[in-house]
Protein backbone atom coordinates (compact mmCIF):
# COMPACT_ATOMS: atom_id res chain seq x y z
CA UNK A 1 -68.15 163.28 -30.81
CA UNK A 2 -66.63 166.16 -28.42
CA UNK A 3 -63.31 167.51 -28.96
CA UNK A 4 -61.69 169.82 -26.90
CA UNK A 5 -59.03 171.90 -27.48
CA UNK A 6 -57.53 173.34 -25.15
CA UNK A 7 -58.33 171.67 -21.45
CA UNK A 8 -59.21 173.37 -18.02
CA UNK A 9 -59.80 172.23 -14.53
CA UNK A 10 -63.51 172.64 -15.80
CA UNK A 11 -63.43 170.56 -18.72
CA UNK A 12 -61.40 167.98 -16.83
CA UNK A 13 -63.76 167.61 -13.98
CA UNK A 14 -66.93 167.31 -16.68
CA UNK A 15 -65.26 164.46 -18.09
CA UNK A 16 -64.40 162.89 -14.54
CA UNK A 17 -68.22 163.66 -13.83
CA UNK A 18 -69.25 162.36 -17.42
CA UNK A 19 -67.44 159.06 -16.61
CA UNK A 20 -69.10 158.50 -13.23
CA UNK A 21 -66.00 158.23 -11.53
CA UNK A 22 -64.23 159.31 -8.10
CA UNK A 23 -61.37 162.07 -8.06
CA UNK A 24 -59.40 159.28 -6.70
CA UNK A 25 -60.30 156.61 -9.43
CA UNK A 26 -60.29 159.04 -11.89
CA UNK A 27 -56.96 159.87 -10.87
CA UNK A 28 -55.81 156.53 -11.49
CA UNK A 29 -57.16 156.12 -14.84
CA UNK A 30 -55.09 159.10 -15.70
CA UNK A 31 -52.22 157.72 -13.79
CA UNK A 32 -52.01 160.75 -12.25
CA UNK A 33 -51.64 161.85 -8.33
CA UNK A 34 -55.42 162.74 -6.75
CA UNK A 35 -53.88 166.05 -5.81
CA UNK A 36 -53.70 166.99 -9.11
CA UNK A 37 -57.03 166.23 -9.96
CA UNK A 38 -58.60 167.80 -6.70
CA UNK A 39 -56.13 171.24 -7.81
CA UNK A 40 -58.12 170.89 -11.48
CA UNK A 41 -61.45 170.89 -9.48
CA UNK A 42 -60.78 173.75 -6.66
CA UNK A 43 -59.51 175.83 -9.70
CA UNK A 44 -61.74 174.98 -12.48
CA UNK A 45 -61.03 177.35 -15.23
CA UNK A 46 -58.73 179.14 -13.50
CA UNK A 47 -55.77 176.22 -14.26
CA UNK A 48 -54.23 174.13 -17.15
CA UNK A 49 -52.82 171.14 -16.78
CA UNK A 50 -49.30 170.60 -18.48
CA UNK A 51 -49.22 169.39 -22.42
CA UNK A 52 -48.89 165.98 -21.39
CA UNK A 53 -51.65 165.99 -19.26
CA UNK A 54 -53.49 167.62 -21.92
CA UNK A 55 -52.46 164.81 -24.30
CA UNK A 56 -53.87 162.13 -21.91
CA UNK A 57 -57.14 163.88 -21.08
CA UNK A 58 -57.60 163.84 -25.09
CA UNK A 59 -57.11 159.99 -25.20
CA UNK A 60 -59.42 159.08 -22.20
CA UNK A 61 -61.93 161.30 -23.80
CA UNK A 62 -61.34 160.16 -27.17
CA UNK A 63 -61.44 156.30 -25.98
CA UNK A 64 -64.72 156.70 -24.28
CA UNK A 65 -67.94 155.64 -25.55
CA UNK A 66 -70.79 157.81 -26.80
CA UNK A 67 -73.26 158.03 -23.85
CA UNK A 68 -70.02 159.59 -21.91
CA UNK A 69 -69.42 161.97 -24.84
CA UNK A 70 -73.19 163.01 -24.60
CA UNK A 71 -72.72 163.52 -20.91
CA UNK A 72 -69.64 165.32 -21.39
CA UNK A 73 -71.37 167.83 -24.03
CA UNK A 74 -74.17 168.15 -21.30
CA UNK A 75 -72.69 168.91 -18.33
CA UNK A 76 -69.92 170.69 -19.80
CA UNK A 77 -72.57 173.50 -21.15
CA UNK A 78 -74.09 173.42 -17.37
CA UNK A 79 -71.06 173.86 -15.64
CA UNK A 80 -69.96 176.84 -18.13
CA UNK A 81 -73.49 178.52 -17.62
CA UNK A 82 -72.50 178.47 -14.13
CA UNK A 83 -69.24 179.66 -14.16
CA UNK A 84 -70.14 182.36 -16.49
CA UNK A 85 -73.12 183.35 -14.10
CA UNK A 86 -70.74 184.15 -11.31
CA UNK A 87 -68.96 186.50 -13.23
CA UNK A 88 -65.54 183.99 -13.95
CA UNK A 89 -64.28 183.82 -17.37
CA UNK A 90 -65.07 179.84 -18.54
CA UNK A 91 -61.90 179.71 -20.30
CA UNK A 92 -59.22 181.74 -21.88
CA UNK A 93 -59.43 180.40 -25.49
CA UNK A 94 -63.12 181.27 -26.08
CA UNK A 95 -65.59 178.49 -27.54
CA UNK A 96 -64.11 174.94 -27.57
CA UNK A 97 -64.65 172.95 -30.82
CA UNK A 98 -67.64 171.21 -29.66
CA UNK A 99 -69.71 174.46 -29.11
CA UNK A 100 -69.13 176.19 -32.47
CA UNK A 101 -70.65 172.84 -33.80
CA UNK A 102 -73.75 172.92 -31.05
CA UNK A 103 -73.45 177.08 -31.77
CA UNK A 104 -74.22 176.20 -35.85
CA UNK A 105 -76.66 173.53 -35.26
CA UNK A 106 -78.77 175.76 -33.47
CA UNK A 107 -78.70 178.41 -35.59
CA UNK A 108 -80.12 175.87 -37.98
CA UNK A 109 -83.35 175.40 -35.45
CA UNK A 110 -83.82 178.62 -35.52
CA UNK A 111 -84.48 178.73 -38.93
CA UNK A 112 -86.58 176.37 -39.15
CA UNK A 113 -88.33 177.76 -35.60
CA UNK A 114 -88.48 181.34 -37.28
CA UNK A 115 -90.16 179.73 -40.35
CA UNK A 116 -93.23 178.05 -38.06
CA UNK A 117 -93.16 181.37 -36.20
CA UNK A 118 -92.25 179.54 -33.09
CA UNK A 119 -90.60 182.62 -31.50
CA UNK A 120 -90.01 181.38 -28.07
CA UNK A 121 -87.95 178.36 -29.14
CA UNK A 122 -86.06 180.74 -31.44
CA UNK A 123 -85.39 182.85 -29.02
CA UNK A 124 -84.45 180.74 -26.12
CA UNK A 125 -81.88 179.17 -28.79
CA UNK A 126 -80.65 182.56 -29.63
CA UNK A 127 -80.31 184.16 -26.08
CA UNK A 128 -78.36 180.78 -25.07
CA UNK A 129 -75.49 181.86 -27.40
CA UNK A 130 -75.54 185.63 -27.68
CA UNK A 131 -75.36 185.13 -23.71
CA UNK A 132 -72.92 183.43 -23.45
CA UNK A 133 -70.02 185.00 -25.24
CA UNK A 134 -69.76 188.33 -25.89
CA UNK A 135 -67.56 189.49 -29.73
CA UNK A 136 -64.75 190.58 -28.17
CA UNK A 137 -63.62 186.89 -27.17
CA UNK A 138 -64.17 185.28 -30.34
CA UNK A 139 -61.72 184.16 -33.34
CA UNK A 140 -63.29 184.85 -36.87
CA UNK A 141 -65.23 181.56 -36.89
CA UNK A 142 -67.50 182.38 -33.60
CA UNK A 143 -67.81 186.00 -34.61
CA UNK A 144 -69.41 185.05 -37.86
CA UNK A 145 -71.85 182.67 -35.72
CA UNK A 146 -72.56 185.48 -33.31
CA UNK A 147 -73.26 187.67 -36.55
CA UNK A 148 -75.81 184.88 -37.53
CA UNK A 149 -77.47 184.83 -34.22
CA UNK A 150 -77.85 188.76 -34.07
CA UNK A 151 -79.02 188.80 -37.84
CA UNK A 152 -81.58 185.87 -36.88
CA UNK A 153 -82.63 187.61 -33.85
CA UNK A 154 -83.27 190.87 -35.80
CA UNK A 155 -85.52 188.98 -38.03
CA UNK A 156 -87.64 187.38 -35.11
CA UNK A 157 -88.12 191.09 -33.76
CA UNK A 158 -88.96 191.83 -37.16
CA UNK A 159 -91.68 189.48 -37.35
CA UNK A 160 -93.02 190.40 -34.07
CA UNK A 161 -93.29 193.94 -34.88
CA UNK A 162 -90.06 195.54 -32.62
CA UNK A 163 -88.74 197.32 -35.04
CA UNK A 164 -87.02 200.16 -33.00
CA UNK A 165 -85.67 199.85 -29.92
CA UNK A 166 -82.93 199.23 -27.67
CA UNK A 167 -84.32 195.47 -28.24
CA UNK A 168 -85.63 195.84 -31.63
CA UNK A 169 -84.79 194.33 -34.79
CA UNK A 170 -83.21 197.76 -35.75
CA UNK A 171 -80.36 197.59 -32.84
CA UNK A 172 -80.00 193.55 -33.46
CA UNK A 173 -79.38 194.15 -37.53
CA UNK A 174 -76.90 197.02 -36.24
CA UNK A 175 -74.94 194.92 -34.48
CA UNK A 176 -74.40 192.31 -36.51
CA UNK A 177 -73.78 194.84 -39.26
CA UNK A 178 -70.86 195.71 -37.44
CA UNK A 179 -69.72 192.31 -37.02
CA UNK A 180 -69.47 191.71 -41.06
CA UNK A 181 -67.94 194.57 -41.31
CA UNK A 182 -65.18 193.76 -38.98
CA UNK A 183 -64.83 190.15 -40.95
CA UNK A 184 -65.22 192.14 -44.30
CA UNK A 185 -67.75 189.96 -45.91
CA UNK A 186 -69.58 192.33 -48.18
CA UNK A 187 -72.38 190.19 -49.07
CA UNK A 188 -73.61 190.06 -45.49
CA UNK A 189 -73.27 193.56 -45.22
CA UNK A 190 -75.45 194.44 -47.70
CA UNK A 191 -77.98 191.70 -46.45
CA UNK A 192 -78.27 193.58 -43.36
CA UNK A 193 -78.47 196.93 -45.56
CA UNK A 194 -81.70 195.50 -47.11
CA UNK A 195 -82.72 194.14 -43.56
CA UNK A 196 -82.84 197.72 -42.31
CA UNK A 197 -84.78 199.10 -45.58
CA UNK A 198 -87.19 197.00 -44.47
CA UNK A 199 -87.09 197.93 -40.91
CA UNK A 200 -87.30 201.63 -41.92
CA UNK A 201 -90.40 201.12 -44.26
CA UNK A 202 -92.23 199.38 -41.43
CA UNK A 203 -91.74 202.41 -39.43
CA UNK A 204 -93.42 204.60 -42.14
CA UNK A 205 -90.81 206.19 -43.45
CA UNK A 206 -91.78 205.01 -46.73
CA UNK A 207 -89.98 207.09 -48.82
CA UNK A 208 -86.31 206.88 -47.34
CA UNK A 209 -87.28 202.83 -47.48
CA UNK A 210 -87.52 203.47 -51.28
CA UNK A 211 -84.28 205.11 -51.90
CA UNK A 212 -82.73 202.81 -49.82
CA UNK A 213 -84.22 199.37 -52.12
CA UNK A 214 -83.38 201.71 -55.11
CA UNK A 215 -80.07 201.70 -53.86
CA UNK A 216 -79.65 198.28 -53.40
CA UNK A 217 -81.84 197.10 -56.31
CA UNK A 218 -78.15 197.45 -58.51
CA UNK A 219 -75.68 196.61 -55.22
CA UNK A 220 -73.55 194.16 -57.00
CA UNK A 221 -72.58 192.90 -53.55
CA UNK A 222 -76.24 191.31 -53.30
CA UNK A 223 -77.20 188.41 -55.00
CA UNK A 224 -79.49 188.70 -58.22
CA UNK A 225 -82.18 187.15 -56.14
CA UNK A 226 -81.88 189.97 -53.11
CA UNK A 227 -81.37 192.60 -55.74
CA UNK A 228 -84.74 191.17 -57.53
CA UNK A 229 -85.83 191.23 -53.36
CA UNK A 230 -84.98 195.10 -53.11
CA UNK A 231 -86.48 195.60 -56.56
CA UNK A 232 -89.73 193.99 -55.37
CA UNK A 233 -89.87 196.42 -52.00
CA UNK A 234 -89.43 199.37 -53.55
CA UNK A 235 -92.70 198.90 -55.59
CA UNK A 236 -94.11 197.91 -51.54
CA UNK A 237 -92.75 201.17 -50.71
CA UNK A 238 -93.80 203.00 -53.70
CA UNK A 239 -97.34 201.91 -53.64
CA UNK A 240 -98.10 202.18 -49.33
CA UNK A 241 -97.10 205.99 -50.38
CA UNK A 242 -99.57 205.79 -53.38
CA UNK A 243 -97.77 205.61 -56.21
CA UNK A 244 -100.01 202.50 -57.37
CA UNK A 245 -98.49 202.52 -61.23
CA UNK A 246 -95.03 203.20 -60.85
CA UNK A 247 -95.26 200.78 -58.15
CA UNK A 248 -96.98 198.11 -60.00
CA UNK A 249 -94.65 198.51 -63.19
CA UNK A 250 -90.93 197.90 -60.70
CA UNK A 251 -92.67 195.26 -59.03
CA UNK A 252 -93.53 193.48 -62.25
CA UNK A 253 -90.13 193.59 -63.63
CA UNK A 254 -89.21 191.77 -60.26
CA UNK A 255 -92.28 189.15 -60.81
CA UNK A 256 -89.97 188.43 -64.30
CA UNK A 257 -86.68 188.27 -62.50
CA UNK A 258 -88.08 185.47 -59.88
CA UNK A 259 -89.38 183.39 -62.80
CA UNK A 260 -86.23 183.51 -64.51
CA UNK A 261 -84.24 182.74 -61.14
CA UNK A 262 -86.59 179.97 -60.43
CA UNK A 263 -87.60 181.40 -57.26
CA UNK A 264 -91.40 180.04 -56.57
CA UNK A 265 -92.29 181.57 -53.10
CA UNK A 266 -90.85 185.18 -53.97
CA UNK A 267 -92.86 184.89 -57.51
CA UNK A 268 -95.96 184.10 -55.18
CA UNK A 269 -95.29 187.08 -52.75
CA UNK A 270 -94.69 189.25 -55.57
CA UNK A 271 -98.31 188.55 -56.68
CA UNK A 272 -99.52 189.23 -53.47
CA UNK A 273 -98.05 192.67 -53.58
CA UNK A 274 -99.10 193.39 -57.17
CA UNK A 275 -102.66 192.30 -56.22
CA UNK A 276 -102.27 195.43 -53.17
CA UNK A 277 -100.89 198.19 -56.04
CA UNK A 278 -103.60 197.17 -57.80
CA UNK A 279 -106.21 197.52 -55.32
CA UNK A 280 -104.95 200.90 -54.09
CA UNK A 281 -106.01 202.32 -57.73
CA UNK A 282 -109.43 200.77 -57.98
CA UNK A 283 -108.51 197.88 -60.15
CA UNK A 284 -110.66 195.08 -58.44
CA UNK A 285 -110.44 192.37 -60.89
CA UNK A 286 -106.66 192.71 -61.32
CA UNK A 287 -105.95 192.67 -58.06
CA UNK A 288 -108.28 189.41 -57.47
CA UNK A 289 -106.47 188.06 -60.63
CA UNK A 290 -103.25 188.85 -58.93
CA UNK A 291 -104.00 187.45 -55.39
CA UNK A 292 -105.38 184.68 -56.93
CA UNK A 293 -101.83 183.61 -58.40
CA UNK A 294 -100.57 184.33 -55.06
CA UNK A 295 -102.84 181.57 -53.13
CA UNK A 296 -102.51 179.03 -55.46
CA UNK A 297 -98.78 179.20 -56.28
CA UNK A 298 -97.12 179.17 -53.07
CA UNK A 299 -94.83 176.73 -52.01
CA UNK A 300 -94.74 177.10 -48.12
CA UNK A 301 -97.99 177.12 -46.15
CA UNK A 302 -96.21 179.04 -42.65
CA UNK A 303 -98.69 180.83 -40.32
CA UNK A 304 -96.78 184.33 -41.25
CA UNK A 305 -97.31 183.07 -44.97
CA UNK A 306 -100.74 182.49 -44.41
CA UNK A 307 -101.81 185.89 -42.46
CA UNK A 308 -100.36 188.09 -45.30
CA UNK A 309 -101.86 186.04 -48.32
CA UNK A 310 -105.36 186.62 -46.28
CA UNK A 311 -104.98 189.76 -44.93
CA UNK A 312 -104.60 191.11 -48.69
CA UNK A 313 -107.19 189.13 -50.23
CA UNK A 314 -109.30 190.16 -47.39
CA UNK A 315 -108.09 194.26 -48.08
CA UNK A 316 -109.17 193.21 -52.03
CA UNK A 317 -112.35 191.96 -50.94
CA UNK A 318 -113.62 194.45 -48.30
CA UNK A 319 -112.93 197.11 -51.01
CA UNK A 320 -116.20 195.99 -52.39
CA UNK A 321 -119.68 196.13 -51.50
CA UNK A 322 -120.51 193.12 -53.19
CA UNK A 323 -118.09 191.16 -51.54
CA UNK A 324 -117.37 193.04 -48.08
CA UNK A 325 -119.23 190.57 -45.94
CA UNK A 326 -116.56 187.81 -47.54
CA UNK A 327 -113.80 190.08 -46.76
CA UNK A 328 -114.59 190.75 -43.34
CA UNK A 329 -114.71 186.67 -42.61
CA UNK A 330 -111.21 186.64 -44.32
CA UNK A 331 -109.88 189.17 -42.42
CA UNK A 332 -111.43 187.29 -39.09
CA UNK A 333 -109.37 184.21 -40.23
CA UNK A 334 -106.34 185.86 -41.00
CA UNK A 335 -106.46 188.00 -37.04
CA UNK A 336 -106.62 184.60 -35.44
CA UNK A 337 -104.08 182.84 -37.06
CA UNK A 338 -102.04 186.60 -36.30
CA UNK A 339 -102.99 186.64 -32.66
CA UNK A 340 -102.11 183.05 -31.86
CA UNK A 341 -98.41 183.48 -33.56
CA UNK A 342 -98.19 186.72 -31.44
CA UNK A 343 -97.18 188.39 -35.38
CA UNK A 344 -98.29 191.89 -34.02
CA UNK A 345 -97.33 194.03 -37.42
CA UNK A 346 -99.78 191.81 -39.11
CA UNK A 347 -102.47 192.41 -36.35
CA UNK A 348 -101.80 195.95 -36.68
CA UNK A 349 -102.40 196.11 -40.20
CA UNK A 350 -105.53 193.67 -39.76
CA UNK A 351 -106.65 196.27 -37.67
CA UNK A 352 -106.40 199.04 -39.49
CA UNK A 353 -107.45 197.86 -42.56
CA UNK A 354 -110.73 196.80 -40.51
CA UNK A 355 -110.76 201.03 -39.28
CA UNK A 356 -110.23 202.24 -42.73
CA UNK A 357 -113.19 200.27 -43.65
CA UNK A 358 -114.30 199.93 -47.13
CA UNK A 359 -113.20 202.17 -50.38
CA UNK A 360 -110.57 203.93 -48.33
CA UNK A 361 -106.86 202.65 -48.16
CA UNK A 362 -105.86 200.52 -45.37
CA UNK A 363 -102.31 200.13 -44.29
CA UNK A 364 -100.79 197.66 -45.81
CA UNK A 365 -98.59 194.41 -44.29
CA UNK A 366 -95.02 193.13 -45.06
């Protein structure tokens, strides 16, 4: 149910709306004069009514019935939209009670969103909050959401392949950097540290994205699991720069630390990414071996999943003579799949893998 904390003209006349009823019989409810109401509505934001008021604008809200609270909620978030449009501050206090709930719920769709690779939905859900308030105006509680949303929104410009940019994944992990600074939450921090290792090794600067996962490979402010993560990338980073061995022997102490830890879908993508170290030095039948573990151990079946796990078996197979036909079909599969979830670094390195063309070394995908 809605709560509201601190009451406006606005919020008052949502209610009044939600409730279907007339200033002047709304008035009455309230047992209030239809002046004041009217003054609540010219004003909107703008006013407060006294304490007491406030105190009997909680109970009507509080006494009415769940299709009013829904209506409420609704045309409370319309009516802010508005007011925020034209340039008017909604209200002094920042988000009311009911929209750091709606706030967290939706970063929760998102998640689930970025996981299908439905970027639009993900996006629409983001832009609605990081829209509408901007950090200055927010206690700790919304400024840790707004972190969130810029952290998730770096990740969807990730996947799409914006890495740098004034509206790149890059300038999104920035900001909300900054923002876990400012609520000194080192964890997050360092998340977003390992966020833009990745974002620098996409842009080639592979061996600056290696110091920085060797860095945070012993960060005691990551999780085991991320610091088995950063572990995992450096070998990535290590072997796109051609360093197949080395690469392969990091990345294999990371393949232990996921099986200790439990941690299925990282052991799978750290199979995938053995199976490319070992392609880039010839070794065919290890790196089918390895890919081989990859497909069949996965525990998620996403489209993004789905385009990498083909778009290295395909790389294994094209290097081949004997099997280049097979990994041309693969690679086919895995540019469709890319194209219709717009995922444009995979297409990229789809592409380039298909230029390369067999025995030389394509580029390889994250």
């Amino acid at each position: 149910m809605a709560t509201v904390h601190h009451w406006t003209g606005l919020e008052a006349k949502a209610l009044r709306l939600a409730l279907r009823l007339s200033v002047r019989s709304f008035a009455e409810r309230l047992g209030l004069a239809v002046a004041t109401v009217s003054k609540w509505e010219s004003k909107l934001a703008a006013t407060e009514p006294r304490p007491d008021t406030q105190a009997i604008l909680d109970t009507a809200l509080g006494r009415a019935d769940a299709a009013v609270h829904l209506r409420f909620e609704t045309l409370l978030s319309e009516m802010a939209s508005s007011v925020a449009t034209a340039g008017r501050r909604v209200t002094p206090s920042g988000p009311r009670a009911w929209e750091y709930e709606s706030w967290a719920d939706d970063l929760d769709r998102v998640v689930i969103a970025l996981s299908r690779q439905d970027f639009a939905f993900a996006d629409s859900l983001l832009t609605r909050w990081l829209g509408r308030f901007t950090a200055h105006e927010l206690d700790e509680k919304g400024l840790y959401l707004f972190g969130r949303s810029s952290t998730l929104l770096g990740d969807l410009k990730r996947d799409q392949g914006v890495v740098l940019g004034p509206l790149s994944a890059q300038h999104s992990y920035n900001g909300a950097r900054t923002v876990f600074t400012q609520l000194d939450i080192p964890r997050r921090v360092a998340q977003l540290d390992l966020s833009l290792a990745v974002v620098t090794e996409m842009s080639g600067k592979l061996e600056v994205a290696a110091h920085s996962y060797e860095s945070l490979a012993v960060d005691d402010r990551l999780s085991r699991r991320d610091r088995a993560r950063a572990r995992l990338w450096v070998g990535t980073a290590l072997s796109k720069d051609g360093e197949h061995d080395y690469a392969t022997r990091v990345m294999q102490a990371a393949t232990r630390e996921f099986e200790d830890l439990t941690e299925p879908e990282d052991w799978s993508v750290a199979h995938q990414k053995l199976a490319l170290a070992r392609r880039g030095v010839g070794d065919l039948s290890q790196a089918l071996h390895f890919i081989d573990i990859a497909r069949s151990s996965g525990t998620t079946d996403s489209p993004m999943q789905r385009v990498r796990l083909d778009t290295a078996h395909g790389h294994i197979l094209l290097s081949d003579a004997a099997t280049r036909d097979d990994g041309v079909l693969v690679l086919d599969r895995a540019a469709r799949i890319a194209t219709q979830y717009g995922l444009v670094h995979q297409l990229r390195s789809i592409e380039g893998i298909r230029a390369m063309g067999e025995g030389l070394t394509g580029p390889q995908q994250r």
